[in-house]
N, C-alpha and C. Protein backbone atom coordinates (compact mmCIF):
# COMPACT_ATOMS: atom_id res chain seq x y z
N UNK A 1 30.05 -42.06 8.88
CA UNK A 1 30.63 -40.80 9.36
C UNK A 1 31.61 -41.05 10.50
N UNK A 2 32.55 -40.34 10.38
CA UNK A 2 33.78 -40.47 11.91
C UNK A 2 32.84 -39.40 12.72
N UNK A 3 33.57 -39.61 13.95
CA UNK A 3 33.05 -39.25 15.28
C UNK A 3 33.74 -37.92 14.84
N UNK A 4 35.04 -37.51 14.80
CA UNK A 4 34.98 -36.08 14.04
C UNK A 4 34.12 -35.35 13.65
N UNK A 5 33.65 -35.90 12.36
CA UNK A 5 32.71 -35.21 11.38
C UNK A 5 31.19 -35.26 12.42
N UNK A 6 31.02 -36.07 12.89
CA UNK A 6 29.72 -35.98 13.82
C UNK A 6 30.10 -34.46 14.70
N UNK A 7 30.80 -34.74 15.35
CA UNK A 7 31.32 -33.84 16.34
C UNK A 7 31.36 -32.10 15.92
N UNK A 8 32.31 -32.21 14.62
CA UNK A 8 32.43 -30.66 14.03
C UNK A 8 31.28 -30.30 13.41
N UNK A 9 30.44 -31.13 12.91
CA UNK A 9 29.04 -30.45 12.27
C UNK A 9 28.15 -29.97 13.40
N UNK A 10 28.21 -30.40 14.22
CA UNK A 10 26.92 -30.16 15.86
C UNK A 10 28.05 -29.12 15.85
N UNK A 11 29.09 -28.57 15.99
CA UNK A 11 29.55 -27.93 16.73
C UNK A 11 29.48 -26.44 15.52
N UNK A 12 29.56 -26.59 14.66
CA UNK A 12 29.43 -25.64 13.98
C UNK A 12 28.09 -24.84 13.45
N UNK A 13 27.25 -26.07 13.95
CA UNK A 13 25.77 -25.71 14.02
C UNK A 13 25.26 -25.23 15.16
N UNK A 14 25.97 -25.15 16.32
CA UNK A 14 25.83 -24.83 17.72
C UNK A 14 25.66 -23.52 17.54
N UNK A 15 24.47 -22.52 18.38
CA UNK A 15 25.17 -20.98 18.65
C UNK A 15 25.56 -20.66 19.96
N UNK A 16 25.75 -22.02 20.78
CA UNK A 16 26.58 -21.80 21.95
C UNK A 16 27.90 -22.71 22.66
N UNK A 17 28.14 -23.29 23.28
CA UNK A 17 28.76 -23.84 24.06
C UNK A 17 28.22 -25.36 24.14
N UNK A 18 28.93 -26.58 23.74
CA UNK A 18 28.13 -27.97 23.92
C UNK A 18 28.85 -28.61 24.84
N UNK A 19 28.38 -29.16 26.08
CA UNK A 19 29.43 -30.33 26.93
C UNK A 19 29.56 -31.81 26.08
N UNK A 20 30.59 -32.16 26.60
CA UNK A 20 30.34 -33.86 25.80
C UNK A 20 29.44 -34.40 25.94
N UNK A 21 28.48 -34.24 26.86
CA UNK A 21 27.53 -35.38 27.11
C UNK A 21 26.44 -35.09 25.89
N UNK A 22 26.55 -33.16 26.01
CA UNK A 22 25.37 -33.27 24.79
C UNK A 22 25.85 -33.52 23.59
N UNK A 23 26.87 -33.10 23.13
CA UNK A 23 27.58 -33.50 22.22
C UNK A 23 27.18 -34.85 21.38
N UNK A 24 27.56 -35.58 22.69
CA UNK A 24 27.44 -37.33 22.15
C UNK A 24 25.96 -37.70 22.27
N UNK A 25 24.80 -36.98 22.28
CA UNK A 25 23.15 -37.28 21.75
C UNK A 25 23.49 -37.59 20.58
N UNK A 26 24.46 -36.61 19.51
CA UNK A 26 24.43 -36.65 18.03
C UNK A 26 24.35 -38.18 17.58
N UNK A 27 24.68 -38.82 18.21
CA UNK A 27 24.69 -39.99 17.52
C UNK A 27 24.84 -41.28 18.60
N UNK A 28 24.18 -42.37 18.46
CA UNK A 28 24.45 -43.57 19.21
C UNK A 28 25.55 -43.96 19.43
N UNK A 29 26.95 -43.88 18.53
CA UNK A 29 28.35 -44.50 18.30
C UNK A 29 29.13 -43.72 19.45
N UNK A 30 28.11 -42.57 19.85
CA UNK A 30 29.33 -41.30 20.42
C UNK A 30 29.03 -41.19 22.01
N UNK A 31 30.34 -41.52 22.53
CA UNK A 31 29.99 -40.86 24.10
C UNK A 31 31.08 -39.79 25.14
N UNK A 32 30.96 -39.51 25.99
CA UNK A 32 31.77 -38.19 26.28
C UNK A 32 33.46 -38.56 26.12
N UNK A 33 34.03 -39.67 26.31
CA UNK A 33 35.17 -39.91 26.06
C UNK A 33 35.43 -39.55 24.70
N UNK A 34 34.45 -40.43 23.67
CA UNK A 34 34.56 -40.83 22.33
C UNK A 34 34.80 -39.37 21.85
N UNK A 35 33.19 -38.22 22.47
CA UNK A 35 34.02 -36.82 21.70
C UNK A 35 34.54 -36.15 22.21
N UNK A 36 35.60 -36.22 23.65
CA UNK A 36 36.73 -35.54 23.65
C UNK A 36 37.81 -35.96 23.28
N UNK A 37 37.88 -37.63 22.53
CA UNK A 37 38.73 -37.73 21.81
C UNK A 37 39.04 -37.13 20.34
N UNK A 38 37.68 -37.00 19.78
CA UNK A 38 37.27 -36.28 18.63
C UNK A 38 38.09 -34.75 18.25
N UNK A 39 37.49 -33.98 19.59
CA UNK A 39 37.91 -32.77 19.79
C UNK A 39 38.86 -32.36 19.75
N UNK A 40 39.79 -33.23 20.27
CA UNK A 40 41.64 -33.42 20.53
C UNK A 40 42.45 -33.38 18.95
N UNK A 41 41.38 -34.07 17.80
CA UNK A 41 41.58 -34.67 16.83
C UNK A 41 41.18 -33.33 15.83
N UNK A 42 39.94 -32.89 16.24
CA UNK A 42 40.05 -31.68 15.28
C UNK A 42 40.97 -30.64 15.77
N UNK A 43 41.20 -30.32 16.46
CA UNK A 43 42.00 -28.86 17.17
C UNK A 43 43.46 -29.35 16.40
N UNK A 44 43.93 -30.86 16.58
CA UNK A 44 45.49 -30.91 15.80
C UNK A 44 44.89 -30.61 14.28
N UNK A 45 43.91 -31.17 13.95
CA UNK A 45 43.87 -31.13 12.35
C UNK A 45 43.70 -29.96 11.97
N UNK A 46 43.24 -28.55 12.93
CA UNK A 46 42.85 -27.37 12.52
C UNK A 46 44.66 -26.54 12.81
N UNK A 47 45.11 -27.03 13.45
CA UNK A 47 46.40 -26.54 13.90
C UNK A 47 47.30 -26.85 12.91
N UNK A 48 47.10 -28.52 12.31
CA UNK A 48 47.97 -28.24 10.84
C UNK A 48 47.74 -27.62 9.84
N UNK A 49 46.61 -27.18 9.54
CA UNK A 49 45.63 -26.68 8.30
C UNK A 49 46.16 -25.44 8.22
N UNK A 50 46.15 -24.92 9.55
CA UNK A 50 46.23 -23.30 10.06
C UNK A 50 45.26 -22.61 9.59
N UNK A 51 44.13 -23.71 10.58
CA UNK A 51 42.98 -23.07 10.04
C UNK A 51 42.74 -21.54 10.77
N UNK A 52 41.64 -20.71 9.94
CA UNK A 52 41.43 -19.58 11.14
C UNK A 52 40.37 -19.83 12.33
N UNK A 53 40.08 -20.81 12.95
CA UNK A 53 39.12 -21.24 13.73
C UNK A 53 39.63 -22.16 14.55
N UNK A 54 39.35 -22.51 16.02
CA UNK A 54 39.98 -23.55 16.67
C UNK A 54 38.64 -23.83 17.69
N UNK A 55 38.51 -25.46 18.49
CA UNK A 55 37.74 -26.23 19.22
C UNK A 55 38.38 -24.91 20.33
N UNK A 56 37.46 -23.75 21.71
CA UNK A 56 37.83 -23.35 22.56
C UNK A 56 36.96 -24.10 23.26
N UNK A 57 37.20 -24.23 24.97
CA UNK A 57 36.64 -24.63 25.57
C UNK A 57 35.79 -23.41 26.63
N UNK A 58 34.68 -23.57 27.09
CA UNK A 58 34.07 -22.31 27.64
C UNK A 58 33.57 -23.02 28.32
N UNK A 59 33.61 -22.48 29.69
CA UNK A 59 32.77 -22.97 30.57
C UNK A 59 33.12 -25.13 30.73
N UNK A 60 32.43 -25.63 30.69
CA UNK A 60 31.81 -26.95 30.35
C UNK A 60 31.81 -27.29 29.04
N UNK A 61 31.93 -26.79 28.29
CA UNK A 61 31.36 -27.25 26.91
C UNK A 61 32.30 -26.29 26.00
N UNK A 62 32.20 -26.90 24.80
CA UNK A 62 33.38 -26.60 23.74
C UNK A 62 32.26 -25.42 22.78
N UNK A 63 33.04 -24.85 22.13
CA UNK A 63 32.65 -24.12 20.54
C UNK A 63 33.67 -23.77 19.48
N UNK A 64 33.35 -23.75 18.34
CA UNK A 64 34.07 -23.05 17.27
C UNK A 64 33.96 -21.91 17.30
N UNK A 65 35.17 -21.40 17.49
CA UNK A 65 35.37 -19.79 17.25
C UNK A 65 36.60 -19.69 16.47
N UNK A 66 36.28 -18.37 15.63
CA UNK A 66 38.03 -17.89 15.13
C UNK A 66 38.74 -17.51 15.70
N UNK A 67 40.11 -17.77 15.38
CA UNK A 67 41.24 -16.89 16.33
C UNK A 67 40.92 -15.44 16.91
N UNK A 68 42.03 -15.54 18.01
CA UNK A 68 41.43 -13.71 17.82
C UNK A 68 42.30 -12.96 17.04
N UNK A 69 43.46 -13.38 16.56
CA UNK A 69 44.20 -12.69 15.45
C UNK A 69 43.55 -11.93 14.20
N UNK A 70 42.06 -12.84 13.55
CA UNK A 70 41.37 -12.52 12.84
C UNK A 70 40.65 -11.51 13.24
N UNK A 71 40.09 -11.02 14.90
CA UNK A 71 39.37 -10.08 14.85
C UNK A 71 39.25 -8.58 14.16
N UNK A 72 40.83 -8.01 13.77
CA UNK A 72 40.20 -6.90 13.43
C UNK A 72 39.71 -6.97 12.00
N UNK A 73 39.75 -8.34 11.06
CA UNK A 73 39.43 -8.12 10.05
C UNK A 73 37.55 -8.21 10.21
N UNK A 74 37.27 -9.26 11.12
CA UNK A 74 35.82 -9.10 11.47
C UNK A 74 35.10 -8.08 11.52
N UNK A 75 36.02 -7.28 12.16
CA UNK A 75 35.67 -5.71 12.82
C UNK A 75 34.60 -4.93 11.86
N UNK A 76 35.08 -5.75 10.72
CA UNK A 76 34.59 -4.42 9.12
C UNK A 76 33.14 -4.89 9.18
N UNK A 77 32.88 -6.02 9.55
CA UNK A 77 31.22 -6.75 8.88
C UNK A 77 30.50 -6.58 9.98
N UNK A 78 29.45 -5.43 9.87
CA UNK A 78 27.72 -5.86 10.90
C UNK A 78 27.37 -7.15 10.78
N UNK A 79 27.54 -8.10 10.05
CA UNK A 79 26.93 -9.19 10.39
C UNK A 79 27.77 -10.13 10.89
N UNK A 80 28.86 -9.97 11.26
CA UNK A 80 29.39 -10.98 12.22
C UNK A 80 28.95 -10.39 14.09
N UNK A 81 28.61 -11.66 14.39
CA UNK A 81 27.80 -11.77 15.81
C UNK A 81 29.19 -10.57 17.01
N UNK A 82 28.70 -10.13 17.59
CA UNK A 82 29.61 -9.43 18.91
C UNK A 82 29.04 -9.70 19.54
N UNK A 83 29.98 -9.73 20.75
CA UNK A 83 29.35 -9.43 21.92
C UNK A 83 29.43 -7.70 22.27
N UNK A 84 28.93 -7.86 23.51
CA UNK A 84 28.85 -5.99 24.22
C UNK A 84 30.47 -5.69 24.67
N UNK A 85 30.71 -4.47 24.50
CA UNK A 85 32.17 -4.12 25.65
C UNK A 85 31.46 -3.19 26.26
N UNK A 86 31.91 -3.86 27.72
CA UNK A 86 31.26 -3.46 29.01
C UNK A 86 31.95 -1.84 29.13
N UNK A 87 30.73 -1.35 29.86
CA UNK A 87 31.21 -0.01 30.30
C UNK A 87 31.65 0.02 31.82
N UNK A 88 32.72 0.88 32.16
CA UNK A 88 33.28 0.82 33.37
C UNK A 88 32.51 0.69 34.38
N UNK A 89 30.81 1.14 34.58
CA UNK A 89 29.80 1.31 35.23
C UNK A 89 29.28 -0.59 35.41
N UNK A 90 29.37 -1.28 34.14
CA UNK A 90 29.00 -2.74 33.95
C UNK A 90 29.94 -3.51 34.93
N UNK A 91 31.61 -3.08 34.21
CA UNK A 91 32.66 -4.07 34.69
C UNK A 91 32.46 -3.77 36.28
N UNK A 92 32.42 -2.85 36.79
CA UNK A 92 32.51 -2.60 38.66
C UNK A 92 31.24 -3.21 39.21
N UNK A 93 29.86 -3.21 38.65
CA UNK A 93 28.64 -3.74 39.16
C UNK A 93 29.41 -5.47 38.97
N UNK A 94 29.19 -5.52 38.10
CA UNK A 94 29.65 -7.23 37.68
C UNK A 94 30.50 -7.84 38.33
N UNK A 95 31.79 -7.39 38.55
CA UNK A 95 32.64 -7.67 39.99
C UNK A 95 32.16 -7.57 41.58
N UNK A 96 31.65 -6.60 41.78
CA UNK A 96 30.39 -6.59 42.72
C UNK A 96 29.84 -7.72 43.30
N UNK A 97 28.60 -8.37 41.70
CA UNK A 97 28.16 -8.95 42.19
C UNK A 97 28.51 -10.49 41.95
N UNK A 98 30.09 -10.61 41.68
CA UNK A 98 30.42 -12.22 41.02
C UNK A 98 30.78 -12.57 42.51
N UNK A 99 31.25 -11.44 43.50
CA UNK A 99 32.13 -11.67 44.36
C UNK A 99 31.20 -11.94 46.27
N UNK A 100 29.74 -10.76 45.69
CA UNK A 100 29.32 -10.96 46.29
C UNK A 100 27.61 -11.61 46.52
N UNK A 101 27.39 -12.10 45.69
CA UNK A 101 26.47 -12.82 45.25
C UNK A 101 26.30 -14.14 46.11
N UNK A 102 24.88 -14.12 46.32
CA UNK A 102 23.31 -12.84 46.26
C UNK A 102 23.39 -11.99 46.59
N UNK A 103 23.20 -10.90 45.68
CA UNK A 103 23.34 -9.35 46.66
C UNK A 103 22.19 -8.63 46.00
N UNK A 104 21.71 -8.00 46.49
CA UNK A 104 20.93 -6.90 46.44
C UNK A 104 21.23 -5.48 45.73
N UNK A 105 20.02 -4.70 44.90
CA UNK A 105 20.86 -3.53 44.43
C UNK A 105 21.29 -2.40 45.72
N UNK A 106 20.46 -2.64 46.44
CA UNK A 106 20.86 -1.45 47.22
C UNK A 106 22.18 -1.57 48.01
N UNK A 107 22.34 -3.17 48.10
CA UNK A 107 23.84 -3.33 48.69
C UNK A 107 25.03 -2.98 47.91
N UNK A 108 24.46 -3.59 46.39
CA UNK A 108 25.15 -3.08 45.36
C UNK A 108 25.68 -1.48 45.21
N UNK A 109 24.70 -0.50 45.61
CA UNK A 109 24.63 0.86 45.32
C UNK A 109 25.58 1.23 46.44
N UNK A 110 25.46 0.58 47.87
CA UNK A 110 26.38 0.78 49.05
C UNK A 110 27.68 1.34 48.58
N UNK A 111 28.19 0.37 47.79
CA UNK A 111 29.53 -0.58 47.67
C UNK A 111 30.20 0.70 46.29
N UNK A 112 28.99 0.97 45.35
CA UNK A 112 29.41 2.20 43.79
C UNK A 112 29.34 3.47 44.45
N UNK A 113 28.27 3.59 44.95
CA UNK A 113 27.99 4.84 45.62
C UNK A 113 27.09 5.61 44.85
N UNK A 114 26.42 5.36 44.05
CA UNK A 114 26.17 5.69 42.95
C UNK A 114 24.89 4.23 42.47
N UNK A 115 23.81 5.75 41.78
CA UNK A 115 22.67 4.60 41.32
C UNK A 115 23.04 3.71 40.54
N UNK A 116 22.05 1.88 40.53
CA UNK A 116 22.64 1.12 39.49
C UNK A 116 21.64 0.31 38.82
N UNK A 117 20.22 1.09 39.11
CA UNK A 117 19.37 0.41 38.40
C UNK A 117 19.79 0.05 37.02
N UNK A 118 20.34 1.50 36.09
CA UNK A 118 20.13 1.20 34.80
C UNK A 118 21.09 -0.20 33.97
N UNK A 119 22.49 0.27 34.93
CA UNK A 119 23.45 -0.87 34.58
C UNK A 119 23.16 -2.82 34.99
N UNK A 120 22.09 -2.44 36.09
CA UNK A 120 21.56 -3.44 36.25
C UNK A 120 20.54 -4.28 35.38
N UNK A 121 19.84 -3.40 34.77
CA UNK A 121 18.95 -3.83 33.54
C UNK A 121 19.83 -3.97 32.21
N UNK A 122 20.91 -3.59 31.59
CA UNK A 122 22.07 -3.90 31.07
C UNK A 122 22.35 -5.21 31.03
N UNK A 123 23.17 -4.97 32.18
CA UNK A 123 23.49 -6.57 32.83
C UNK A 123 22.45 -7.80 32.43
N UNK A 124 21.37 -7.70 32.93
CA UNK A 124 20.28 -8.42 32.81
C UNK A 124 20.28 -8.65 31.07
N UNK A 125 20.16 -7.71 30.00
CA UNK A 125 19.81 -7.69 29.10
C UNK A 125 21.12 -8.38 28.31
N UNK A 126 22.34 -8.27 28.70
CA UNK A 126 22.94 -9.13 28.09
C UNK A 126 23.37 -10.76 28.67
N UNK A 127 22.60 -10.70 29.77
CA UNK A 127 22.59 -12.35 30.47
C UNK A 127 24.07 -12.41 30.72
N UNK A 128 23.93 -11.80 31.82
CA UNK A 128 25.66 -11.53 32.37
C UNK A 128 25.15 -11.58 33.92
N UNK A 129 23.55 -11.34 34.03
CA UNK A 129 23.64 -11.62 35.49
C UNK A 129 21.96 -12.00 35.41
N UNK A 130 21.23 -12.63 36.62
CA UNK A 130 20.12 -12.76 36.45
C UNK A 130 19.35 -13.07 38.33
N UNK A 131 18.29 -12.71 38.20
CA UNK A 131 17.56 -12.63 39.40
C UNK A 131 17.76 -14.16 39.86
N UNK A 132 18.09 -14.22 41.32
CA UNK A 132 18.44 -15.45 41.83
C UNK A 132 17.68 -15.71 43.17
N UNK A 133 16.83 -14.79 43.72
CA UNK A 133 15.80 -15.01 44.79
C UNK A 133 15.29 -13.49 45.37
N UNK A 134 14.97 -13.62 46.64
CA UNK A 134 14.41 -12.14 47.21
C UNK A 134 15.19 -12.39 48.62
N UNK A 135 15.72 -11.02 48.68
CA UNK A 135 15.92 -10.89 49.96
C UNK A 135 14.98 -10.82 50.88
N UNK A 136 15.61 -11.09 52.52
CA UNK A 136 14.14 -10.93 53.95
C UNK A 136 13.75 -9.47 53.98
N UNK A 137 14.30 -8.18 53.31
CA UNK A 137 14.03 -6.89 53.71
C UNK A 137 12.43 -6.05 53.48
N UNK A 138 12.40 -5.30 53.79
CA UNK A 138 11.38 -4.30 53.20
C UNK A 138 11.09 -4.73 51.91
N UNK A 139 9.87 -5.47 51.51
CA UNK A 139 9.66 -5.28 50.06
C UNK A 139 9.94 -6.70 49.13
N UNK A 140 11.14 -7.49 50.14
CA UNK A 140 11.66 -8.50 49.57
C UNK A 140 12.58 -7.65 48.32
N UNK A 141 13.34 -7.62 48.49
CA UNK A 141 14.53 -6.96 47.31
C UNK A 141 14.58 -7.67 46.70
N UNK A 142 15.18 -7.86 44.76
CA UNK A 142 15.47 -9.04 44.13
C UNK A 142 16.95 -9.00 44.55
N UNK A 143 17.40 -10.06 44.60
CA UNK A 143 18.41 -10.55 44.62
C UNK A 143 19.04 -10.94 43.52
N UNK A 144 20.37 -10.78 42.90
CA UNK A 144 21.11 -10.94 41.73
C UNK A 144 22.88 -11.94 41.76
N UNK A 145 22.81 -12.61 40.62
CA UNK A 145 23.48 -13.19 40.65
C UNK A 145 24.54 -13.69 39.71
N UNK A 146 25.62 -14.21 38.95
CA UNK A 146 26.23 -14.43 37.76
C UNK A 146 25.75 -15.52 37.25
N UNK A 147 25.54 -15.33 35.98
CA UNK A 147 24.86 -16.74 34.66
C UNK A 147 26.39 -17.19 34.40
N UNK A 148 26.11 -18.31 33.58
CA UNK A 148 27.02 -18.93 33.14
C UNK A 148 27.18 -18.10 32.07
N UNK A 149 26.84 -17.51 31.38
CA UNK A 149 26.90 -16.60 30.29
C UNK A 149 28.32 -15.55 30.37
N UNK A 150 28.18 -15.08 31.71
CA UNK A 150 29.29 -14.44 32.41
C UNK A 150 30.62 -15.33 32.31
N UNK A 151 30.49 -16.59 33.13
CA UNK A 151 31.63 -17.56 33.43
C UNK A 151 32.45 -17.87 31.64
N UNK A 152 31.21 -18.30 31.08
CA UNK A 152 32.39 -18.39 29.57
C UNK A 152 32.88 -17.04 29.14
N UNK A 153 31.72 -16.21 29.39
CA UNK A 153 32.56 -14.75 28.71
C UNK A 153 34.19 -14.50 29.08
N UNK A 154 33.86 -14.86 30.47
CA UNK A 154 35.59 -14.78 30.99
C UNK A 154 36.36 -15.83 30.78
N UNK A 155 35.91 -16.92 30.65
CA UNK A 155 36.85 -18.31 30.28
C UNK A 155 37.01 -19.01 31.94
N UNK A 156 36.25 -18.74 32.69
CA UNK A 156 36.20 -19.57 33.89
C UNK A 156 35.51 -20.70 33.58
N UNK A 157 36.04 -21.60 34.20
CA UNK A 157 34.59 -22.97 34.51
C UNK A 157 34.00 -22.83 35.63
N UNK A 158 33.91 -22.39 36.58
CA UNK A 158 33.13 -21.90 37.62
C UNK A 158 33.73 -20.75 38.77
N UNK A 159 32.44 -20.47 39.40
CA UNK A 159 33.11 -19.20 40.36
C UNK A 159 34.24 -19.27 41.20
N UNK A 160 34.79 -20.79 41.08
CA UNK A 160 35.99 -20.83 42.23
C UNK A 160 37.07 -20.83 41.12
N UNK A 161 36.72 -20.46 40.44
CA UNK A 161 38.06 -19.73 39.03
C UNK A 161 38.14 -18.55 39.65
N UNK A 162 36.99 -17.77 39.96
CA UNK A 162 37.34 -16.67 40.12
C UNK A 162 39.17 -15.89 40.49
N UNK A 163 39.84 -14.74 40.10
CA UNK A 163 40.69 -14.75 40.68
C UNK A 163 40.96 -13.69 41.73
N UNK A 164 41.31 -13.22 42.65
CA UNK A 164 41.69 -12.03 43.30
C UNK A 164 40.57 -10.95 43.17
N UNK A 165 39.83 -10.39 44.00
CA UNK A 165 39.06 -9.17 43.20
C UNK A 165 40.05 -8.31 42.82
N UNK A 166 41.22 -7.84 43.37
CA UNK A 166 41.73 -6.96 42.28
C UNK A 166 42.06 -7.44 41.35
N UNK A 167 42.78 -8.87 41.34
CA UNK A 167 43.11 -9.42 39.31
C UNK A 167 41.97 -9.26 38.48
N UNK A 168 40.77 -9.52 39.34
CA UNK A 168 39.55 -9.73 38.45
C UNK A 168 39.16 -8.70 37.87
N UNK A 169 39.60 -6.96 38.59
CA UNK A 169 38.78 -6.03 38.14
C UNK A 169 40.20 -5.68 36.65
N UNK A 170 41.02 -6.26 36.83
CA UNK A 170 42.06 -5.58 35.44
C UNK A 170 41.75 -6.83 34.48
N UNK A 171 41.38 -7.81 34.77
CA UNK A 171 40.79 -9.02 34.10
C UNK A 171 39.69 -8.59 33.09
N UNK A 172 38.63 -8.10 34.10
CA UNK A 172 37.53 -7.44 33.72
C UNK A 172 37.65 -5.74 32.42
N UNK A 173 38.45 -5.28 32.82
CA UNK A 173 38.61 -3.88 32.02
C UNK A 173 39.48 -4.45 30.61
N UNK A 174 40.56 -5.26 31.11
CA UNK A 174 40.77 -5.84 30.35
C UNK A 174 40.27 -6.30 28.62
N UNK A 175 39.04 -7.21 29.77
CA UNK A 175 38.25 -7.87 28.14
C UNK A 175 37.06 -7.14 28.17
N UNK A 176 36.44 -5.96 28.53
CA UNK A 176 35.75 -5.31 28.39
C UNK A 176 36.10 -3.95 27.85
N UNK A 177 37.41 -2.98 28.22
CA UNK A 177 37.59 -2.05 27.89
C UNK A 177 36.97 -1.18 28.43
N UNK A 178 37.63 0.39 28.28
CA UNK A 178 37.22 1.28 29.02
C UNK A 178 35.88 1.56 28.33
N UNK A 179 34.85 2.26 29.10
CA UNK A 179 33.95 2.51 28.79
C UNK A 179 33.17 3.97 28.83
N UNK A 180 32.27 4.15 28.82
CA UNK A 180 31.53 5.60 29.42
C UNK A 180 30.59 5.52 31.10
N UNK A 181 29.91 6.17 31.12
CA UNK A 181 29.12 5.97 32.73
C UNK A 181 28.65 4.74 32.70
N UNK A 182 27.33 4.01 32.54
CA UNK A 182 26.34 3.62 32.61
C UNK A 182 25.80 2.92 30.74
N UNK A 183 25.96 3.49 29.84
CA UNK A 183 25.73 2.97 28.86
C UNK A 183 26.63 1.66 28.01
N UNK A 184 26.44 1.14 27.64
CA UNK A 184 27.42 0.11 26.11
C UNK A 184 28.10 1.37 25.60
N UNK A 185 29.50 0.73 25.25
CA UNK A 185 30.72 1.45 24.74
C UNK A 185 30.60 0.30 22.91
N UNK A 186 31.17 0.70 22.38
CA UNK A 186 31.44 0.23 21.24
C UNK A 186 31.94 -1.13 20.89
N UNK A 187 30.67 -2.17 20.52
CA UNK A 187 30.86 -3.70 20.58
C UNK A 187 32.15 -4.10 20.08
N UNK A 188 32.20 -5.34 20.34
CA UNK A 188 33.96 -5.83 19.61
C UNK A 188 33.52 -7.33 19.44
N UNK A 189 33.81 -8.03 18.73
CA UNK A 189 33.74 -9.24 18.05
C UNK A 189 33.88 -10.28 19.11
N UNK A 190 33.24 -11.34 19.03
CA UNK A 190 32.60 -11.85 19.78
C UNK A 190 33.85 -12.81 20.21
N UNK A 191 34.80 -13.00 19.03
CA UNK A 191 36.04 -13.87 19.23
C UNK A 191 36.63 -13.63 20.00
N UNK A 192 37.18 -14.28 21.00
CA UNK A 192 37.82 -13.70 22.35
C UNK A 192 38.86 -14.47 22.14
N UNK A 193 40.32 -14.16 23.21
CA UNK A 193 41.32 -14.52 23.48
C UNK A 193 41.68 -15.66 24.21
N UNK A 194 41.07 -16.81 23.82
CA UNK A 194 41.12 -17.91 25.22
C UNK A 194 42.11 -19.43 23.80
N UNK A 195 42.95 -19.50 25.45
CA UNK A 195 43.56 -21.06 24.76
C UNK A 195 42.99 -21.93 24.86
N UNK A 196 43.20 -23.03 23.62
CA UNK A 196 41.96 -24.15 24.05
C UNK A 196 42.62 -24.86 24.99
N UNK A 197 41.61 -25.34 26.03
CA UNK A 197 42.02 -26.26 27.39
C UNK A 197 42.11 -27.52 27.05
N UNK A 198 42.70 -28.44 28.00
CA UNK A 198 42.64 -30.27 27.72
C UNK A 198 41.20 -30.33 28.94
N UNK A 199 39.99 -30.91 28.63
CA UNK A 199 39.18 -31.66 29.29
C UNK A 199 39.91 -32.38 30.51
N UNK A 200 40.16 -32.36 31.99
CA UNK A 200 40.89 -32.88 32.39
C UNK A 200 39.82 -32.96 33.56
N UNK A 201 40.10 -33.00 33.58
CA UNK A 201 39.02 -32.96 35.17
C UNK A 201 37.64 -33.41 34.80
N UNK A 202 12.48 -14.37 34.49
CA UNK A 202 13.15 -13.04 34.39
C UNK A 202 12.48 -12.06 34.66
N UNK A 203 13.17 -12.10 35.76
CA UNK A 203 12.30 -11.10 36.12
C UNK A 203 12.95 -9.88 36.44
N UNK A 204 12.75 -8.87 36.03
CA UNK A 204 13.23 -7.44 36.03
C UNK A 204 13.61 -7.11 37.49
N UNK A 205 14.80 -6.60 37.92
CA UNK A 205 14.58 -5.53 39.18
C UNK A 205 15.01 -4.14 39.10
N UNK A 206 14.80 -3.52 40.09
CA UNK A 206 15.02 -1.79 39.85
C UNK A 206 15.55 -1.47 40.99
């Protein structure tokens, strides 16, 4: 087998995001150079093919996804995977707390003005944010924080991607879309808009 074919089968068998290092477990022959040379190798071979799928990079680690050109044909099938589109109530908590993290809900609530338990259990439920310690206050508050789950959703590799809080909040509406109060607005296909990069460099609260 070529390091390719090693490479695109783990990756197509993946249902998330693989770094090279895990990548190259697949096999003894393979190591993080070996499959980002690989990677380099499928993305041209999928680029001559014109295939509908390309190597994106997320976070740390690569996946197969389809273009997003293909999305609205996706659009038609329940059984292709989505993600959530955030509701305006999600995208403002979530900026909130990318920017100010560890934070607390009630600091959180300061800042909306407005209750955020429910969007907070949301959040939680789509692993977009997750309990990260207790505050010193009354009670010990949970404290909340951004998953990596978040960071690929947006195509950052880490929080010092972050950009501007105001770029971030048209960033944010952006790839989330407008929404309603507090509830999920109408999912959209999980394929997102990201160029592939060169490698270069639970507990509930209320």
């Amino acid at each position: 087998m070529r390091p390719e074919q090693i490479v695109e089968a783990t990756l197509f068998a993946s249902l998330g995001p693989l770094t090279p290092e895990e990548l190259a477990r697949a096999d003894e022959s393979l190591d993080a150079a070996g499959v980002r040379e690989a990677i380099d190798a499928l993305r041209e071979s999928y680029d001559e093919a014109d295939r509908a799928f390309q190597v994106y990079q997320l976070g740390d680690g690569y996946q197969v996804l389809t273009r997003p050109e293909y999305a609205p044909y996706l659009e038609r099938f329940d059984a292709v995977p989505r993600s959530p589109t955030l509701s305006e109530a999600a995208l403002e908590t979530l900026a909130i707390i990318a920017y100010r993290q560890p934070i607390g809900r009630v600091e959180i609530e300061e800042v909306r003005g407005v209750g955020s338990s429910s969007v907070l259990h949301t959040l939680q439920d789509w692993e977009m944010i997750e309990v990260v310690g207790r505050g010193e206050g009354l009670g010990r508050p949970l404290l909340y924080g951004t998953t990596r789950k978040f960071l690929d959703h947006f195509g950052f590799q880490d929080l010092d991607d972050l950009p501007e809080p105001e770029e971030l909040a048209v960033s944010l509406r952006e790839e989330g879309g407008a929404g309603g109060d507090e509830g999920p607005a109408e999912p959209q296909p999980v394929q997102r808009e990201l160029e592939p990069t060169d490698e270069g460099e639970e507990e509930r609260g209320g």
